[in-house]
C-alpha atoms as a PDB file:
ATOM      1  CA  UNK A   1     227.143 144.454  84.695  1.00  0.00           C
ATOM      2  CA  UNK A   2     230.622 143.826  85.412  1.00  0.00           C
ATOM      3  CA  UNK A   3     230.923 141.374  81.412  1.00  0.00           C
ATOM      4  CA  UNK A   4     229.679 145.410  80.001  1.00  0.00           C
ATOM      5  CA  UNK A   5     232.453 146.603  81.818  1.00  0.00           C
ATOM      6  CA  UNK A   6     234.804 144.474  80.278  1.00  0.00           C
ATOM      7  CA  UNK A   7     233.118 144.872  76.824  1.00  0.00           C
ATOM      8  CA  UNK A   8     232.922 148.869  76.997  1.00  0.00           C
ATOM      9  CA  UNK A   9     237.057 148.592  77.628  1.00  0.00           C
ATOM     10  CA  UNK A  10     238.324 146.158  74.890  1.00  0.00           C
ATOM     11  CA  UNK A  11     236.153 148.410  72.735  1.00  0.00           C
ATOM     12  CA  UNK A  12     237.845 151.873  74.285  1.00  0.00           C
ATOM     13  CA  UNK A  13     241.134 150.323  73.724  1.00  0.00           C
ATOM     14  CA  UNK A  14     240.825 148.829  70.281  1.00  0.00           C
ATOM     15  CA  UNK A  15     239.831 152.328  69.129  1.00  0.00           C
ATOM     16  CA  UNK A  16     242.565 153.818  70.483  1.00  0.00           C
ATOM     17  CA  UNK A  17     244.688 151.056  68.693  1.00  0.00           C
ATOM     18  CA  UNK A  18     242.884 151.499  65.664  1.00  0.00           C
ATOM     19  CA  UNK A  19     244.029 155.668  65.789  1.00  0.00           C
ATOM     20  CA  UNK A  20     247.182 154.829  66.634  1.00  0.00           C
ATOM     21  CA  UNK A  21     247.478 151.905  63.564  1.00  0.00           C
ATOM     22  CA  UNK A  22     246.625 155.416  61.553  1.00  0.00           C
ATOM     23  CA  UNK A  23     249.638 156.856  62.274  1.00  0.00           C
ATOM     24  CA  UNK A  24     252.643 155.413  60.813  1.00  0.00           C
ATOM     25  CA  UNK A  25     256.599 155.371  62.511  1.00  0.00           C
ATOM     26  CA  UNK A  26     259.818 155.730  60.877  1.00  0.00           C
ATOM     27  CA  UNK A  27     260.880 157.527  57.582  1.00  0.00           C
ATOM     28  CA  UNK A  28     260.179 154.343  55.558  1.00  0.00           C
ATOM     29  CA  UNK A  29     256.619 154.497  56.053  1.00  0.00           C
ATOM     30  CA  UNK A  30     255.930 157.630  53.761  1.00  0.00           C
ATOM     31  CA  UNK A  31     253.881 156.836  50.508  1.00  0.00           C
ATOM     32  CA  UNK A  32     256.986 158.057  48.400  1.00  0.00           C
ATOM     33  CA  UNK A  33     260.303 159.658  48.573  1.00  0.00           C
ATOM     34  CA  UNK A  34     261.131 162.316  50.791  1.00  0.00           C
ATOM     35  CA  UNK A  35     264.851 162.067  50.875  1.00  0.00           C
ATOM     36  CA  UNK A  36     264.941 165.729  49.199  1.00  0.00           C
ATOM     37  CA  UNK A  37     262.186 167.157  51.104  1.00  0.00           C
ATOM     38  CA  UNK A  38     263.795 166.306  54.274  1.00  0.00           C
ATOM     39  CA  UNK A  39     267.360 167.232  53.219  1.00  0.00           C
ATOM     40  CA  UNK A  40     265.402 170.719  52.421  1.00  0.00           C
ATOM     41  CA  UNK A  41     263.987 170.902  55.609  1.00  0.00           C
ATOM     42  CA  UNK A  42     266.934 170.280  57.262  1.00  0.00           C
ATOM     43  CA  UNK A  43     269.306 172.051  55.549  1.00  0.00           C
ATOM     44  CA  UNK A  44     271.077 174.961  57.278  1.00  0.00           C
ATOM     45  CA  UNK A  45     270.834 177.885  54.925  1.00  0.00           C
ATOM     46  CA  UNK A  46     267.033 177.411  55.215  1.00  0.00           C
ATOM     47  CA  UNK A  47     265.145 181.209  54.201  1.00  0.00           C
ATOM     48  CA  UNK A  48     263.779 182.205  57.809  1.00  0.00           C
ATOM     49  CA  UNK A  49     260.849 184.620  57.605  1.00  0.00           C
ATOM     50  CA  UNK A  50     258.399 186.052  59.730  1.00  0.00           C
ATOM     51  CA  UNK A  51     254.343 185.613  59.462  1.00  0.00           C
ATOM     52  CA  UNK A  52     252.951 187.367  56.609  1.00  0.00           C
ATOM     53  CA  UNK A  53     256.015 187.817  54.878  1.00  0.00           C
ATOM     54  CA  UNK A  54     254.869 187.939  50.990  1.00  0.00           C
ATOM     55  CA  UNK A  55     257.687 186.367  48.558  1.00  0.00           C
ATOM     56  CA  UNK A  56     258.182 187.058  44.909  1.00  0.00           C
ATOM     57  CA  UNK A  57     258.616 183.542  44.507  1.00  0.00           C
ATOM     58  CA  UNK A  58     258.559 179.890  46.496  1.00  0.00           C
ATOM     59  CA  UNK A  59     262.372 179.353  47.485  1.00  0.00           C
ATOM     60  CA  UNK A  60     264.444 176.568  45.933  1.00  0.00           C
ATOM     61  CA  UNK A  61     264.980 175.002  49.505  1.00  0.00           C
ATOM     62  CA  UNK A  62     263.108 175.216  52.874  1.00  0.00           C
ATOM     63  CA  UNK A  63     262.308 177.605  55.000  1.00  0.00           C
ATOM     64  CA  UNK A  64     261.571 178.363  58.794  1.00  0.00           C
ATOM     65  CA  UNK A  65     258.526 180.203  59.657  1.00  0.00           C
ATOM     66  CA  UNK A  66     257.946 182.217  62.796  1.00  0.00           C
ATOM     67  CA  UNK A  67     254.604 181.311  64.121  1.00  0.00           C
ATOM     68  CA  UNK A  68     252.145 183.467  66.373  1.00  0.00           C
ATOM     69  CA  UNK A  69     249.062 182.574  68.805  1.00  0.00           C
ATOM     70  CA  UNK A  70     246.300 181.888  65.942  1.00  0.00           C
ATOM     71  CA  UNK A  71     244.377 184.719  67.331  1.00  0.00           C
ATOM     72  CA  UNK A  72     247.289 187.353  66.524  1.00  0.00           C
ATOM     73  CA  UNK A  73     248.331 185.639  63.375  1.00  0.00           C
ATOM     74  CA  UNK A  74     246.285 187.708  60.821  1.00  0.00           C
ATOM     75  CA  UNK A  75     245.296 184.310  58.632  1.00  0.00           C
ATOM     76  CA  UNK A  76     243.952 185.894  55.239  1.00  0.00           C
ATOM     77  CA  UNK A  77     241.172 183.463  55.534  1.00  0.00           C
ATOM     78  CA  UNK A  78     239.933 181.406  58.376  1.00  0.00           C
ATOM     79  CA  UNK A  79     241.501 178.046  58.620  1.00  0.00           C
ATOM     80  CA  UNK A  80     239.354 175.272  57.179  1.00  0.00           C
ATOM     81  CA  UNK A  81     240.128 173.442  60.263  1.00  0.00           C
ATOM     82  CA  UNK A  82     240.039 175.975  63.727  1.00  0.00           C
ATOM     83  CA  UNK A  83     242.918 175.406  65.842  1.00  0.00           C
ATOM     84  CA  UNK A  84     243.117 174.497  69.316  1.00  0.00           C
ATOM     85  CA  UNK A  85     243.873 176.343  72.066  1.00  0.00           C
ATOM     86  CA  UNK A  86     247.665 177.401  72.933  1.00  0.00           C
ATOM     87  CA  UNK A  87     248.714 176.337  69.288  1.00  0.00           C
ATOM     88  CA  UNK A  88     250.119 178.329  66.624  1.00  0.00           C
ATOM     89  CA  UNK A  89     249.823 179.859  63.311  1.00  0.00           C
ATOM     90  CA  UNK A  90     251.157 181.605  60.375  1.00  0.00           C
ATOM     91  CA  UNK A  91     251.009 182.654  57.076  1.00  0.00           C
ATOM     92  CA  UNK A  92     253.397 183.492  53.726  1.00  0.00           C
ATOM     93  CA  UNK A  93     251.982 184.966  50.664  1.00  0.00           C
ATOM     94  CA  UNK A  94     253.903 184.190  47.624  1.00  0.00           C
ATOM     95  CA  UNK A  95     253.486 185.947  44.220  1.00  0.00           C
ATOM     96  CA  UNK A  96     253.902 183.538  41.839  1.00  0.00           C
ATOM     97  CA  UNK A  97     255.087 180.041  41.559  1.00  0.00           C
ATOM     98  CA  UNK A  98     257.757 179.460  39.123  1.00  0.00           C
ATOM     99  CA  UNK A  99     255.351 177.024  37.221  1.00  0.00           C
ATOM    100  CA  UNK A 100     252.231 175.699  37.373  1.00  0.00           C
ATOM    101  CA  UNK A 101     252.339 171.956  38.360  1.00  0.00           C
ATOM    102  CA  UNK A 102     252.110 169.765  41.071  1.00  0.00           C
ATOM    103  CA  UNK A 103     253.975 170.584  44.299  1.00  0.00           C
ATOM    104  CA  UNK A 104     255.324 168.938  47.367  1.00  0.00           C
ATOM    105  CA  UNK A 105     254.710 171.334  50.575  1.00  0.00           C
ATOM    106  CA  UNK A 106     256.213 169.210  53.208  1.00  0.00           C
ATOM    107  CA  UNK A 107     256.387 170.109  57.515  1.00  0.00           C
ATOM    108  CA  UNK A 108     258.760 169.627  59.699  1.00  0.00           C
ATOM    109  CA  UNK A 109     255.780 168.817  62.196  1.00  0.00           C
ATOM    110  CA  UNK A 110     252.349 168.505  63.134  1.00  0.00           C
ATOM    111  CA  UNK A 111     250.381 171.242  61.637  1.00  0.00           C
ATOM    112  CA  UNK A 112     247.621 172.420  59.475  1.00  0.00           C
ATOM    113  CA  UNK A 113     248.066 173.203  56.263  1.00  0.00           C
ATOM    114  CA  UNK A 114     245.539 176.019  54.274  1.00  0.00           C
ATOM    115  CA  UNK A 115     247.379 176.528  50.751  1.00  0.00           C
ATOM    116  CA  UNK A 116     244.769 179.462  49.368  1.00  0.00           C
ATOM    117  CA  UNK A 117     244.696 180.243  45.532  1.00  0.00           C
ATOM    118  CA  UNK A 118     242.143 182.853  43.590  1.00  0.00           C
ATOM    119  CA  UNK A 119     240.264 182.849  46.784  1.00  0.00           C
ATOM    120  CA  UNK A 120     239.555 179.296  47.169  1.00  0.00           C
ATOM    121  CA  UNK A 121     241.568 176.566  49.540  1.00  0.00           C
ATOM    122  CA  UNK A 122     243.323 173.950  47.174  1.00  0.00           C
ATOM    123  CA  UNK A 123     242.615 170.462  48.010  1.00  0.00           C
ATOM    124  CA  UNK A 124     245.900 168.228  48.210  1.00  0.00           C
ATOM    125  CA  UNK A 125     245.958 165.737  45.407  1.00  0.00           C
ATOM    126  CA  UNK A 126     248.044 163.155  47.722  1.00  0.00           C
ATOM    127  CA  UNK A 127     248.926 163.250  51.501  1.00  0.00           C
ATOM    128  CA  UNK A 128     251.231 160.969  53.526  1.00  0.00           C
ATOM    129  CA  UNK A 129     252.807 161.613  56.797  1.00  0.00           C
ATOM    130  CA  UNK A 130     254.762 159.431  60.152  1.00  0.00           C
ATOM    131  CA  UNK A 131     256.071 159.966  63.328  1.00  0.00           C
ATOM    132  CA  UNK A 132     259.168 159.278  64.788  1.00  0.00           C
ATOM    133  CA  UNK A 133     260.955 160.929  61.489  1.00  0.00           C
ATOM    134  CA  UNK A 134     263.683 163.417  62.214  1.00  0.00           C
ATOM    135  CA  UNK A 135     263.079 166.497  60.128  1.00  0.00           C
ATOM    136  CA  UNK A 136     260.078 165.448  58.867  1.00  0.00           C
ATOM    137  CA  UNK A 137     256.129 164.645  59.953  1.00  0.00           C
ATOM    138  CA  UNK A 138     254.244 164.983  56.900  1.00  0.00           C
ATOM    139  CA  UNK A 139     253.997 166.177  52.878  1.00  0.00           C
ATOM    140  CA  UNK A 140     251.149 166.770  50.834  1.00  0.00           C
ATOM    141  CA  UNK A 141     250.892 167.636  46.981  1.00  0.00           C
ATOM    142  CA  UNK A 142     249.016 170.049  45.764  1.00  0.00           C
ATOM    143  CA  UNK A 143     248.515 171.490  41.910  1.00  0.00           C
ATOM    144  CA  UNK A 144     249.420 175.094  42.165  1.00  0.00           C
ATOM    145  CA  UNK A 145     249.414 177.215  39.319  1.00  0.00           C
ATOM    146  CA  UNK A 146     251.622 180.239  38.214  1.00  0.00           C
ATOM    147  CA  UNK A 147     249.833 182.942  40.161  1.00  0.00           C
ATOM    148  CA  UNK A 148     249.389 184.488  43.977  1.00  0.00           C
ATOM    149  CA  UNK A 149     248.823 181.775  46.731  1.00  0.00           C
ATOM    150  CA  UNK A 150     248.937 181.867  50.006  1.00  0.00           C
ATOM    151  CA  UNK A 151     250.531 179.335  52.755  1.00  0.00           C
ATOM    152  CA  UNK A 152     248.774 179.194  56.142  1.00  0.00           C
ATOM    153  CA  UNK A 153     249.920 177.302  58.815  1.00  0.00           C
ATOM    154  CA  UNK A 154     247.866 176.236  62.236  1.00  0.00           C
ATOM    155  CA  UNK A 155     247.573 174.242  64.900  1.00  0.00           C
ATOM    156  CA  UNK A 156     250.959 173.886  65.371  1.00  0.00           C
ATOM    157  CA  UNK A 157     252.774 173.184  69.141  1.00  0.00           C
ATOM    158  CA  UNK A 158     256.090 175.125  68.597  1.00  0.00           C
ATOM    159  CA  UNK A 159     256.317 178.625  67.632  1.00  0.00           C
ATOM    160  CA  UNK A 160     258.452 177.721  64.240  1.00  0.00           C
ATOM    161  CA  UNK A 161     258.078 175.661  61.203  1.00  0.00           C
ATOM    162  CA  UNK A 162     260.209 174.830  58.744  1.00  0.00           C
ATOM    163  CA  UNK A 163     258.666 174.273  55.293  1.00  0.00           C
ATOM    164  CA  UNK A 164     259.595 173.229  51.764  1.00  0.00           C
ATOM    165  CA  UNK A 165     257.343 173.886  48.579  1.00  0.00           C
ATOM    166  CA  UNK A 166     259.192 171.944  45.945  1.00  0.00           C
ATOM    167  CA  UNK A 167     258.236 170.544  42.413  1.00  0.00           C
ATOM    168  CA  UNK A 168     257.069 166.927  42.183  1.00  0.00           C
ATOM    169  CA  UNK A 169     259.132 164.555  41.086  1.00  0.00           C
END
């Protein structure tokens, strides 16, 4: 009884190692770049903007985002992923983007991201993300093309986000 014990543990404990071993620390352990997307999100002249603001177009730099409880939010669509309890969420509607192409939507933390396009969620094309990175926990690319989307954000633990939407490099 007492060997099942010890076998139930080590196998608790190198699952919880393997999860953590998911979840990369330090700036150097993004897939690519992100010099400019955190400089963005960091910068202080960043566009601050409530939930459901709608813009005519996705800002050259980042931007903060006021966040609500997910329940008073007003998300367009349901998030493809529900969030949890005492999280937040938010939303920005943007008219246009200034091309179509591949973009960089990068967060300043933990959050979900719903970018929604013609009525459909876009799939990221690429995702990479680390802890323990001031300014920055995680970027995605998405292609976006030159008409209405919308940027939902959930899940998150502050009330805030800052954001950046920026053409791949």
């Amino acid at each position: 009884m007492r060997a099942h014990l010890v076998i139930a543990l080590i196998l608790l404990a190198s699952g919880g190692l393997a999860r953590a071993a998911e979840e990369p620390s330090g700036c150097d352990k993004f897939k690519w770049n992100i010099d400019r997307e955190r400089a963005a999100l960091t910068a202080p002249d960043r566009v601050k903007l409530a939930s459901g603001a709608e813009l005519a177009a996705v800002p050259s730099g980042g931007m903060t985002i006021a966040l609500t409880a997910p329940g008073d939010a007003g998300l367009p669509t349901p998030p493809e992923r529900a969030p949890k309890e005492g999280t937040f969420a938010g939303f920005t509607t943007f008219k246009s983007a200034a091309k179509a192409g591949i973009y960089t939507i990068s967060l300043s933390s933990g959050g979900w991201v719903d970018v929604v396009q013609g009525g459909n969620f876009l799939k990221p094309k690429a995702f990479s993300g680390a802890t323990d990175c001031d300014g920055i926990r995680k970027t995605m690319k998405y292609e976006i093309s030159a008409s209405p989307f919308v940027l939902q954000i959930s899940g998150t633990k502050e009330d805030s986000i800052s954001i950046a939407i920026l053409p791949s490099e």
